[in-house]
N, C-alpha and C. Protein backbone atom coordinates (compact mmCIF):
# COMPACT_ATOMS: atom_id res chain seq x y z
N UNK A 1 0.37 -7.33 -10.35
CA UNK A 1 -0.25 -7.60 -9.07
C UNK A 1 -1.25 -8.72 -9.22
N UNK A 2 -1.35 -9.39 -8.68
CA UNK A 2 -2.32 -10.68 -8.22
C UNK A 2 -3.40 -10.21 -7.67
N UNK A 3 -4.93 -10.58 -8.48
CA UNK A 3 -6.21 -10.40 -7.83
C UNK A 3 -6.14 -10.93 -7.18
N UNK A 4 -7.24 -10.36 -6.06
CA UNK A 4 -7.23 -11.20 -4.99
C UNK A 4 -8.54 -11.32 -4.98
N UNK A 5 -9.80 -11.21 -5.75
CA UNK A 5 -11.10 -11.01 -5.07
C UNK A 5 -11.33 -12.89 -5.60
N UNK A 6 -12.05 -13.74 -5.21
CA UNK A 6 -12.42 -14.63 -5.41
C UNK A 6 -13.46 -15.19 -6.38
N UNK A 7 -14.08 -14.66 -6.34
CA UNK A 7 -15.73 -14.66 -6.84
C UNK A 7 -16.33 -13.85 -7.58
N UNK A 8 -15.39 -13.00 -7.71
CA UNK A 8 -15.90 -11.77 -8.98
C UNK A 8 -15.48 -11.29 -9.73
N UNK A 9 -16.11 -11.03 -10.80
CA UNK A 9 -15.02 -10.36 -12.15
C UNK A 9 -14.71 -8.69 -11.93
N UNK A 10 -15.58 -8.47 -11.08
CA UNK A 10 -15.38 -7.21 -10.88
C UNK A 10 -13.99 -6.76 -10.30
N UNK A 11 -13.70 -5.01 -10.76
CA UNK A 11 -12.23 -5.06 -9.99
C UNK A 11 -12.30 -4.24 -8.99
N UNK A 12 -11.98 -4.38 -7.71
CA UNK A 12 -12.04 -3.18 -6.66
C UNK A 12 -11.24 -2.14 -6.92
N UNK A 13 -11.19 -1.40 -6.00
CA UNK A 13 -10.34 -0.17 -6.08
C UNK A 13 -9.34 -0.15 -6.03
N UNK A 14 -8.37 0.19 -6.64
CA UNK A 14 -6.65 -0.12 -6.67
C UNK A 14 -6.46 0.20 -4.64
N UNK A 15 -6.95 0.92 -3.91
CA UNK A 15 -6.83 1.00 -2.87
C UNK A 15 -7.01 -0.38 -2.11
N UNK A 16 -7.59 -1.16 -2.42
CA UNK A 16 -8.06 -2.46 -1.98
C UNK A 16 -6.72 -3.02 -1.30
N UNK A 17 -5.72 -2.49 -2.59
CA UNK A 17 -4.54 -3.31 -1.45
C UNK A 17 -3.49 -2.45 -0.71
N UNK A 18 -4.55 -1.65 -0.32
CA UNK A 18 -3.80 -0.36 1.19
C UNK A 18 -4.54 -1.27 2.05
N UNK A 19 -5.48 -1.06 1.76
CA UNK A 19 -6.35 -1.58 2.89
C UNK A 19 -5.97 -2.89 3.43
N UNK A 20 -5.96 -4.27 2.58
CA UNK A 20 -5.39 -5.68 2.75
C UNK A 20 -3.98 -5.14 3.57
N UNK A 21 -3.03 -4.60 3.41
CA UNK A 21 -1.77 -4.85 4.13
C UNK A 21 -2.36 -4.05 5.28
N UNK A 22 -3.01 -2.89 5.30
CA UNK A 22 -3.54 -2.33 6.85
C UNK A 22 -4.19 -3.71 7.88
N UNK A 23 -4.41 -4.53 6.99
CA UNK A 23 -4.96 -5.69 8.05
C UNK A 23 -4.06 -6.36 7.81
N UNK A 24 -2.90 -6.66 7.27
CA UNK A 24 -1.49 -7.57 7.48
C UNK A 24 -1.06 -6.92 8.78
N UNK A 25 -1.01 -5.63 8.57
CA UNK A 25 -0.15 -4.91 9.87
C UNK A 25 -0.57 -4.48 10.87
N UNK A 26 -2.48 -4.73 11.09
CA UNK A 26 -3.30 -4.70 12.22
C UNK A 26 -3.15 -3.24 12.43
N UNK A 27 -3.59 -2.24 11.78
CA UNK A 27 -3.94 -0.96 11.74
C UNK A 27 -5.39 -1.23 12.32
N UNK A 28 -5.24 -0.05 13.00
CA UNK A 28 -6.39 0.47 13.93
C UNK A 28 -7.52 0.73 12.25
N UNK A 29 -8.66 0.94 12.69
CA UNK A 29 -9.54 1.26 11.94
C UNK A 29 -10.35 2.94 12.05
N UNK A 30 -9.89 3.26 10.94
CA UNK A 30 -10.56 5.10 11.14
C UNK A 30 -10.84 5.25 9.79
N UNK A 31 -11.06 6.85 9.53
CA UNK A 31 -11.83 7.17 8.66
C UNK A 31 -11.30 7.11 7.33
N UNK A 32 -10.23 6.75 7.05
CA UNK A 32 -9.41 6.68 5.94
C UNK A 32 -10.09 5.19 5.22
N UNK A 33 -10.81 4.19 6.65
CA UNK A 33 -11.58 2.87 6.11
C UNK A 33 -13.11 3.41 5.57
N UNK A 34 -13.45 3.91 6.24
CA UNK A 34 -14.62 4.75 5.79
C UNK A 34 -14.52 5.01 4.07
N UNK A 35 -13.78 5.99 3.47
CA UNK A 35 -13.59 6.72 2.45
C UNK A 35 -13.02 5.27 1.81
N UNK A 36 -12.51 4.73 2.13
CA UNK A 36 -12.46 3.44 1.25
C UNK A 36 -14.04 2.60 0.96
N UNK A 37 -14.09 2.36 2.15
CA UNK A 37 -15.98 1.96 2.55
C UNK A 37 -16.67 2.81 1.06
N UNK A 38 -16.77 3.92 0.92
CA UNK A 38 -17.69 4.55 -0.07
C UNK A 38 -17.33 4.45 -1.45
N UNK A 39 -15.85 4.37 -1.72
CA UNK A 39 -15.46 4.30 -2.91
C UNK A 39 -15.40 3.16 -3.45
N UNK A 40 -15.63 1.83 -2.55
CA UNK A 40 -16.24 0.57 -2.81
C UNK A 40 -17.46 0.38 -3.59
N UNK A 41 -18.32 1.28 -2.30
CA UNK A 41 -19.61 1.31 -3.36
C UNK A 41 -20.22 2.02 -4.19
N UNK A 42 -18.96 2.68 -4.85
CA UNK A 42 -19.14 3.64 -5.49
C UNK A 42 -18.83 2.83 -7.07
N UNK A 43 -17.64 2.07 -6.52
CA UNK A 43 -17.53 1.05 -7.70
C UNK A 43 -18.48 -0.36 -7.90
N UNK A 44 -19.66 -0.40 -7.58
CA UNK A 44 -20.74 -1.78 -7.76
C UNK A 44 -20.18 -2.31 -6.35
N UNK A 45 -19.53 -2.47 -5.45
CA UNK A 45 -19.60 -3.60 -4.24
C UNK A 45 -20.64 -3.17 -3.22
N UNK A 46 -21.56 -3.88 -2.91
CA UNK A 46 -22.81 -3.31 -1.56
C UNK A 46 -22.71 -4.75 -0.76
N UNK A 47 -22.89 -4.06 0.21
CA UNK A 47 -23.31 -5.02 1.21
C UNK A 47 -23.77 -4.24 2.50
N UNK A 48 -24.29 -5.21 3.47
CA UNK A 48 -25.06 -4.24 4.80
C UNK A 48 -23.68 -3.76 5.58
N UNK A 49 -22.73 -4.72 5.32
CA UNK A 49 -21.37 -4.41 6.38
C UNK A 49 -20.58 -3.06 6.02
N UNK A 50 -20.59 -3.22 4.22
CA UNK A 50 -19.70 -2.44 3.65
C UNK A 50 -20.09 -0.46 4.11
N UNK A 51 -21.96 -0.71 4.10
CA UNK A 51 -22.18 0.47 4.43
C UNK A 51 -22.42 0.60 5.76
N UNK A 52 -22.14 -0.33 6.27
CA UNK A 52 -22.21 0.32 8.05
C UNK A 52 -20.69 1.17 7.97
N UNK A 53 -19.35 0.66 7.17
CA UNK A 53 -18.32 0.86 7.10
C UNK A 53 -17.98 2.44 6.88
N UNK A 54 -18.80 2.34 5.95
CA UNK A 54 -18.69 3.82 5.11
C UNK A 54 -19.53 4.85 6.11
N UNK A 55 -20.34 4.45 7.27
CA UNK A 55 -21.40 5.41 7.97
C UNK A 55 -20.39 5.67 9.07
N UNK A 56 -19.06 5.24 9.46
CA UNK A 56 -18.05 5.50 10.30
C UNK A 56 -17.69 6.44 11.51
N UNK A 57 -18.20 6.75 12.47
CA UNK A 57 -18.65 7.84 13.10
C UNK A 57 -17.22 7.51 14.12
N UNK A 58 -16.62 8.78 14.93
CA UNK A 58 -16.23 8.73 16.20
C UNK A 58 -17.21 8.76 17.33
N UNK A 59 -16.47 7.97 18.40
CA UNK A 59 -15.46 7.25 19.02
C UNK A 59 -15.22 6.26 17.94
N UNK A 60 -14.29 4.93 17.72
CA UNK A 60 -13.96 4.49 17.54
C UNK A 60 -14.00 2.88 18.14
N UNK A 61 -14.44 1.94 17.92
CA UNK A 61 -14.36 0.92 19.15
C UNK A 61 -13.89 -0.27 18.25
N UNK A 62 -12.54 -0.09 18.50
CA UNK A 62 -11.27 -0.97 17.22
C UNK A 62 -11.85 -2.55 17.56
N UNK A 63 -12.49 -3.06 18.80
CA UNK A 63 -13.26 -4.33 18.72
C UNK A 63 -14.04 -4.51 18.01
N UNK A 64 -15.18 -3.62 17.91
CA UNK A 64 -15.62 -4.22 16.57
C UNK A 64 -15.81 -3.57 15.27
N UNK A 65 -15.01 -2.89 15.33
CA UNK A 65 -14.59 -2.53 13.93
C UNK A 65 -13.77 -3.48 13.04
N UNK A 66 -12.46 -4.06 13.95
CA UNK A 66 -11.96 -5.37 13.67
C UNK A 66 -12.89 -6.48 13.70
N UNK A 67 -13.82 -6.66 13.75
CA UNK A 67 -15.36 -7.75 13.72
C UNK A 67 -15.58 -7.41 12.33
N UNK A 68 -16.30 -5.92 12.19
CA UNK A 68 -16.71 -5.28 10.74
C UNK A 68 -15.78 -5.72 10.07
N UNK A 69 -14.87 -5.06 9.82
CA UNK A 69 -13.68 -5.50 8.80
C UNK A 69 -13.55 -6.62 8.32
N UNK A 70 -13.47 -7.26 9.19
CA UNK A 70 -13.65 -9.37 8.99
C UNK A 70 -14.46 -9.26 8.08
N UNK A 71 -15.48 -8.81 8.37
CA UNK A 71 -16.86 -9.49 7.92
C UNK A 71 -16.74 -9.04 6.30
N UNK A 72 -16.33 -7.90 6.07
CA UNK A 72 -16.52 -7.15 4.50
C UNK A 72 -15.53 -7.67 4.01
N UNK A 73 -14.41 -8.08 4.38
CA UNK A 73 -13.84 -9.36 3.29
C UNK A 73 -14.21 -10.72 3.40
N UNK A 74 -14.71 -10.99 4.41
CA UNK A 74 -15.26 -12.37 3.76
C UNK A 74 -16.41 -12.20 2.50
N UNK A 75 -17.27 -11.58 2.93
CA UNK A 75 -18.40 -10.76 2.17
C UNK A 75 -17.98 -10.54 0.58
N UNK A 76 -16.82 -9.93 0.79
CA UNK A 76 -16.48 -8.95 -0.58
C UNK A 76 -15.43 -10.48 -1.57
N UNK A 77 -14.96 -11.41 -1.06
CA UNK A 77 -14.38 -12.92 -1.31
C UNK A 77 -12.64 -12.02 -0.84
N UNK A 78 -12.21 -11.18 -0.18
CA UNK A 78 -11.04 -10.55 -0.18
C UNK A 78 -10.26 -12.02 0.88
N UNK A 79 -9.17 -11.66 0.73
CA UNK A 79 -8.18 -12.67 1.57
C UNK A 79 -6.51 -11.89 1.63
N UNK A 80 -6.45 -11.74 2.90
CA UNK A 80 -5.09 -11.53 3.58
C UNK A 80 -4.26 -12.57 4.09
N UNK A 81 -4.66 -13.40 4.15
CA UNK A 81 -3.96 -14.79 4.79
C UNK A 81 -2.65 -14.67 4.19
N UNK A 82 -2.26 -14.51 2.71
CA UNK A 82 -0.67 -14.47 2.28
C UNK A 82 -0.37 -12.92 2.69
N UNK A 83 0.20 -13.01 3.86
CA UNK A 83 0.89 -11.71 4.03
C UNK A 83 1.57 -11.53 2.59
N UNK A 84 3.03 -12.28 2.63
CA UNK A 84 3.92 -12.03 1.57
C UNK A 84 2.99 -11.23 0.56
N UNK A 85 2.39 -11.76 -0.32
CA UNK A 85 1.51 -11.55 -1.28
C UNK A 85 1.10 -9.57 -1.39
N UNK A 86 0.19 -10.01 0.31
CA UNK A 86 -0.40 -8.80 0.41
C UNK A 86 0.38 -7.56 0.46
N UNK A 87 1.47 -7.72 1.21
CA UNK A 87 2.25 -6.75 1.26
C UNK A 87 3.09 -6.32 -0.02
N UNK A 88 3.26 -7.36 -0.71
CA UNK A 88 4.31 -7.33 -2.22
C UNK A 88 3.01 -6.27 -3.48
N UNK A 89 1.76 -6.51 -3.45
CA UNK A 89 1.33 -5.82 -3.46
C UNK A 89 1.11 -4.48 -3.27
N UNK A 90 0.90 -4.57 -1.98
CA UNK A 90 0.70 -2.79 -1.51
C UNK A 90 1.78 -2.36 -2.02
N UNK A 91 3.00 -2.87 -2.06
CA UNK A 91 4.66 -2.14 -2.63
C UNK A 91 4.29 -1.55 -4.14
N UNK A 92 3.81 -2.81 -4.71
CA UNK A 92 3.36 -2.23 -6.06
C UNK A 92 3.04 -1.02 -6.49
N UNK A 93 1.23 -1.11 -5.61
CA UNK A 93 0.59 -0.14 -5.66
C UNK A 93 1.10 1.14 -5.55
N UNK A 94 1.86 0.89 -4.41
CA UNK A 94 2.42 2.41 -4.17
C UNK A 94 3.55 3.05 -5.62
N UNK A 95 4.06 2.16 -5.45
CA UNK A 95 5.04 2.24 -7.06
C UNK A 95 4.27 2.92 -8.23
N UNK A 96 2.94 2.27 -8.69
CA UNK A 96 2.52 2.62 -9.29
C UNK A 96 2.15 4.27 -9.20
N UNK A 97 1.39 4.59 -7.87
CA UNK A 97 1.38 5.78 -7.67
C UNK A 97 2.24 7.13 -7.94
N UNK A 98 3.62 6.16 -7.56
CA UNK A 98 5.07 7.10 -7.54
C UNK A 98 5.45 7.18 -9.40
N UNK A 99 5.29 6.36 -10.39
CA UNK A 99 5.24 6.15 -11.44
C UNK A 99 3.93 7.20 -12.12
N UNK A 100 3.00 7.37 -11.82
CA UNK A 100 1.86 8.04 -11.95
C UNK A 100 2.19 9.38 -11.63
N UNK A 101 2.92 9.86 -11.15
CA UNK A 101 2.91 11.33 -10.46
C UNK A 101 1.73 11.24 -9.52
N UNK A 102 1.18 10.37 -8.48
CA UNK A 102 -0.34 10.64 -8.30
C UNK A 102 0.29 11.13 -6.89
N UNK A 103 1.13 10.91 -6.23
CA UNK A 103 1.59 11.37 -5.07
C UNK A 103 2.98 11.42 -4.72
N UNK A 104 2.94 12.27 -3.75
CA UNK A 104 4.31 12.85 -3.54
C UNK A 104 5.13 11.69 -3.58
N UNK A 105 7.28 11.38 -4.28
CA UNK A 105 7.46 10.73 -3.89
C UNK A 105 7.59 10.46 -2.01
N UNK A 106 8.06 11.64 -1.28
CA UNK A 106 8.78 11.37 -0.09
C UNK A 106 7.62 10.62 0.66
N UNK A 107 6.36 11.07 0.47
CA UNK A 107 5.18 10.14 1.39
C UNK A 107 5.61 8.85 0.69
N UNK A 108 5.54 8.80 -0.42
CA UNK A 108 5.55 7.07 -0.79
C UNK A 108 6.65 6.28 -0.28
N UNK A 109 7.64 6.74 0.04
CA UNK A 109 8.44 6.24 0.37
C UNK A 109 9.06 6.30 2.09
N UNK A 110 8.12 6.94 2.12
CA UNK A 110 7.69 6.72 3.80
C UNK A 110 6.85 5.52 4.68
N UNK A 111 5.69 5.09 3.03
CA UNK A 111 5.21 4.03 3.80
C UNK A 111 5.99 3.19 3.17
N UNK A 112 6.39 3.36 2.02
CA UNK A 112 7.76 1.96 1.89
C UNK A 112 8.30 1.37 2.80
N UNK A 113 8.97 2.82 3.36
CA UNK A 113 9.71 2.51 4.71
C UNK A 113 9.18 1.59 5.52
N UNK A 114 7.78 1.98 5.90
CA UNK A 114 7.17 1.27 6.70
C UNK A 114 6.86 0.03 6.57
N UNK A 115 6.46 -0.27 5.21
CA UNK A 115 6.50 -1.73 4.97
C UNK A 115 7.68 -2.41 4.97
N UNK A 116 9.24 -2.02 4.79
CA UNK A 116 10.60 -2.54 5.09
C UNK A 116 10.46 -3.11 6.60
N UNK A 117 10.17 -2.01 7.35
CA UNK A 117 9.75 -2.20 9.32
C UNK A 117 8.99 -3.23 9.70
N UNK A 118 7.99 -3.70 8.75
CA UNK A 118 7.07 -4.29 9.50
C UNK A 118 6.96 -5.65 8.74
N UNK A 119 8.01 -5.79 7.48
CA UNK A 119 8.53 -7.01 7.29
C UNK A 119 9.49 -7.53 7.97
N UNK A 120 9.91 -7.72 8.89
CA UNK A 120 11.13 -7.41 9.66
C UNK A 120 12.21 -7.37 9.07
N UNK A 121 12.28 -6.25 8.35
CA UNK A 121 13.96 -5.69 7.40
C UNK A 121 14.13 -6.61 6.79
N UNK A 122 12.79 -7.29 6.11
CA UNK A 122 13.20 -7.96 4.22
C UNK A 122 13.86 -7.26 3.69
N UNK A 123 14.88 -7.74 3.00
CA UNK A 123 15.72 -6.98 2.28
C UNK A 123 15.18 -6.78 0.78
N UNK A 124 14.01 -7.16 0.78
CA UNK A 124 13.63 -7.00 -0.75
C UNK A 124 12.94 -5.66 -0.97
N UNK A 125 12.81 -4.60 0.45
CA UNK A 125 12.47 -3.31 0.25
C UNK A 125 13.23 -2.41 1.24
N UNK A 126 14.63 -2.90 0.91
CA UNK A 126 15.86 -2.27 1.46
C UNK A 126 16.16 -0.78 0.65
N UNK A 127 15.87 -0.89 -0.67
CA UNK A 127 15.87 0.29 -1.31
C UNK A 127 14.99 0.96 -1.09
N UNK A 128 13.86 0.58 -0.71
CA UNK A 128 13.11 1.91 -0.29
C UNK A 128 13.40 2.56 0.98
N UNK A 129 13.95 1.47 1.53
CA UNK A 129 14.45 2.09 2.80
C UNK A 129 15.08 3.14 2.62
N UNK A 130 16.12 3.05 2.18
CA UNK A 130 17.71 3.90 1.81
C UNK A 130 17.24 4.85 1.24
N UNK A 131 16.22 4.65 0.15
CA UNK A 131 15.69 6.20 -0.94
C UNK A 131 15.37 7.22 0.06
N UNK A 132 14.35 5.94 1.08
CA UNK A 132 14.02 7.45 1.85
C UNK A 132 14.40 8.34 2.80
N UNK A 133 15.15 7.62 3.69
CA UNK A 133 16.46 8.53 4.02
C UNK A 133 17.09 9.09 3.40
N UNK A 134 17.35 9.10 2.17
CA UNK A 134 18.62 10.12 1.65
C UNK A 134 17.45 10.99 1.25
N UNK A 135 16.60 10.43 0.22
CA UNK A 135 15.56 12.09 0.15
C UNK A 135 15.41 12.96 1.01
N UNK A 136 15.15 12.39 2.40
CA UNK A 136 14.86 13.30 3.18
C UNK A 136 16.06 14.03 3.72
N UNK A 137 17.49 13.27 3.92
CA UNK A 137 18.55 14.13 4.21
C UNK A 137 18.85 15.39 2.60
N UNK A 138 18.20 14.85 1.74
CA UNK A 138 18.36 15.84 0.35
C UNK A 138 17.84 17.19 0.99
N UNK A 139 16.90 16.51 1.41
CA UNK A 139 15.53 17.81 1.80
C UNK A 139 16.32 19.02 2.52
N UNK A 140 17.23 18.75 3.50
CA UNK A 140 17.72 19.39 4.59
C UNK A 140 19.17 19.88 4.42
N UNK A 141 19.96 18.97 3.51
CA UNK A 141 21.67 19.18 3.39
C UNK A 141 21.71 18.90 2.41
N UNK A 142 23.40 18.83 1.76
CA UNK A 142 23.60 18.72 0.42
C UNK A 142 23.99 17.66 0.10
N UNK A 143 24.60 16.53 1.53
CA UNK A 143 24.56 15.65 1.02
C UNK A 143 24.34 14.29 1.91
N UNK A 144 24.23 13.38 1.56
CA UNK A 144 23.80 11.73 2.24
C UNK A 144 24.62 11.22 1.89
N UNK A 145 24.36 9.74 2.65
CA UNK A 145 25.04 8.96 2.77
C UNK A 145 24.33 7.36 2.19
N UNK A 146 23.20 7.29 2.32
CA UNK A 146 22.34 6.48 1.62
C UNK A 146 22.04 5.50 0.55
N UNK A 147 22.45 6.55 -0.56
CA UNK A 147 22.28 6.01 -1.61
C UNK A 147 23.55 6.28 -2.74
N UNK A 148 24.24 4.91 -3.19
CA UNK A 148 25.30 6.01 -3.96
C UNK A 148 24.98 7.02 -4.94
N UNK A 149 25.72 8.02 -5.48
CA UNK A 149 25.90 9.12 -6.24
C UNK A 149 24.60 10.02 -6.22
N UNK A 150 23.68 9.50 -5.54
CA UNK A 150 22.36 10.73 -5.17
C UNK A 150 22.73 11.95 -4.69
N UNK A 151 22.22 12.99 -5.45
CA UNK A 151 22.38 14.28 -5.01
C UNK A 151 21.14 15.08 -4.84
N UNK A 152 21.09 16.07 -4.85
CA UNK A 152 19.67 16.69 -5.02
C UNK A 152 19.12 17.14 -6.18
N UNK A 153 19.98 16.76 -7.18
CA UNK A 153 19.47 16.94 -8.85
C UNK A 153 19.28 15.45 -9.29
N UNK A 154 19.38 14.46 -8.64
CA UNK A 154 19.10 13.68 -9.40
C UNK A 154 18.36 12.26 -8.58
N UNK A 155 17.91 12.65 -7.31
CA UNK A 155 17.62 12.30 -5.99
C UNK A 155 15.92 11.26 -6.83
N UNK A 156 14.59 12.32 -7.46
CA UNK A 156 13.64 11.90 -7.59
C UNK A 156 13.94 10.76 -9.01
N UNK A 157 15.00 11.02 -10.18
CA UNK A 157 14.88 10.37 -10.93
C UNK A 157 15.70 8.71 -10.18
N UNK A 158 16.44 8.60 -9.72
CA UNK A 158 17.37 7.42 -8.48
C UNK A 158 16.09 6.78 -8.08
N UNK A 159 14.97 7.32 -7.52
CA UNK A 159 14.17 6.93 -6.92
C UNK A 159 13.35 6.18 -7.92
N UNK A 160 12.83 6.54 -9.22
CA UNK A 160 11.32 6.41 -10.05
C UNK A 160 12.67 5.34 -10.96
N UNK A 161 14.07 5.28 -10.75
CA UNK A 161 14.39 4.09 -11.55
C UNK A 161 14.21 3.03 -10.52
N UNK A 162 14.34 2.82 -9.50
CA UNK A 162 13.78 1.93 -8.79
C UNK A 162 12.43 1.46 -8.93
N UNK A 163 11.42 2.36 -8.73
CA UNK A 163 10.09 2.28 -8.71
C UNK A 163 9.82 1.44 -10.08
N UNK A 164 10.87 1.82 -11.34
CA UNK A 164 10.65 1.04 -13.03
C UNK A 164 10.63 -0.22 -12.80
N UNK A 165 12.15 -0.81 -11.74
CA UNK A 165 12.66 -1.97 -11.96
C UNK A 165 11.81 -2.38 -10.86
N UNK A 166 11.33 -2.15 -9.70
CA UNK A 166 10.31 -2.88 -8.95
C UNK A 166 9.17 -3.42 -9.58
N UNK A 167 8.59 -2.67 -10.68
CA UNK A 167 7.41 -2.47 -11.06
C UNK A 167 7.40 -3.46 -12.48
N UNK A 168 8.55 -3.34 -13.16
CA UNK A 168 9.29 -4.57 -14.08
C UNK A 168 9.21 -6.13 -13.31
N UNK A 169 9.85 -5.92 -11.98
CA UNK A 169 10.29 -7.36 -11.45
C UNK A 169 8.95 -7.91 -11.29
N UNK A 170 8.32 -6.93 -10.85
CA UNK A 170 7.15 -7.47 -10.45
C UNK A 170 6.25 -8.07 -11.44
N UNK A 171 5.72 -7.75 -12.12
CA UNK A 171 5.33 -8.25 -13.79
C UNK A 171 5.57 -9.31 -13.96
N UNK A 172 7.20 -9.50 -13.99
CA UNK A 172 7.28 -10.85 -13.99
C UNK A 172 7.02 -12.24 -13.57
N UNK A 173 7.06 -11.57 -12.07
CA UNK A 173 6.88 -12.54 -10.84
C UNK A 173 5.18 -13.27 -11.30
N UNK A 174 4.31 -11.47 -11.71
CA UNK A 174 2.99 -12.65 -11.68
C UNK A 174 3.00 -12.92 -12.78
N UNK A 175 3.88 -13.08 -14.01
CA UNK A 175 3.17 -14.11 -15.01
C UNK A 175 3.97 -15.61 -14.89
N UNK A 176 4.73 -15.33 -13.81
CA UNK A 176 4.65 -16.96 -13.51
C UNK A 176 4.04 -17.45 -12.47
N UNK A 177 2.93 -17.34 -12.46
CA UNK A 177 1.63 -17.55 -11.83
C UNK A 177 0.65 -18.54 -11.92
């Protein structure tokens, strides 16, 4: 994965790049920014914005919260401007997660999904697409249509060899950087 912070040696939170593609894909702002907000400054980043961020109260007023937000990446040196980037990223991340045991696969591959959707059906996260439909038809019947030879014995390992070779390709990509 490609840093993105500008100006600092410091490293943010591997979450850093949920957050960057939530502003590729113009996500509303709630408390899930908050709990990011704290675990920022939990890792050395302060600023007056970062903790207005983290003090996050309902109602919600996505105007200027989208103001706030601005402001704590300019602040923090963060940059979304390369969608591509940002989003090839968040794919990572999540990979990594799914590689980690840190979370379920079928959520991960739900927001996969979502990032397939909101690239407009790049085909470069066509497999996550497909994984996650057939997992979830795994979930329910015996069999899909999805993915070849996936069954329900061998459904999560189909998946985490993907997640290898994503997570391989990717490696590569940034050391030619």
């Amino acid at each position: 994965m490609k840093n993105f912070m500008k100006w600092t040696d410091m490293e943010p939170i591997p979450r850093t790049y949920e957050i960057l593609a939530w502003k590729v894909f113009n996500r509303s702002v709630d408390e899930k920014w908050a709990d990011w907000a704290v675990e920022m400054m939990q890792a050395g980043f302060e600023t007056e914005s970062l903790s207005m961020l983290a003090l996050l109260e309902k109602p919600y007023n996505q105007f200027e919260l989208k103001e706030l937000t601005d402001r704590i990446l300019v602040e923090l040196g963060l940059s979304y401007e390369d969608n591509e980037t940002v989003i090839r990223n968040y794919a990572t991340y999540l990979v990594d997660l799914g590689l980690k045991g840190e979370k379920e696969l079928r959520v991960l591959l739900s927001s996969l999904r979502d990032i397939y959707y909101a690239s407009d059906y790049n085909s470069e996260y066509l497999d996550f697409y497909l994984l996650s439909y057939a997992k979830e038809d795994l979930e329910f019947d015996e069999f899909q249509y999805y993915w070849n030879d996936a069954d329900r014995t061998n459904i999560d390992e189909e998946i985490l060899k993907v997640f290898r070779k994503w997570k391989d390709e990717s490696a590569i990509d940034d050391q030619k950087d």
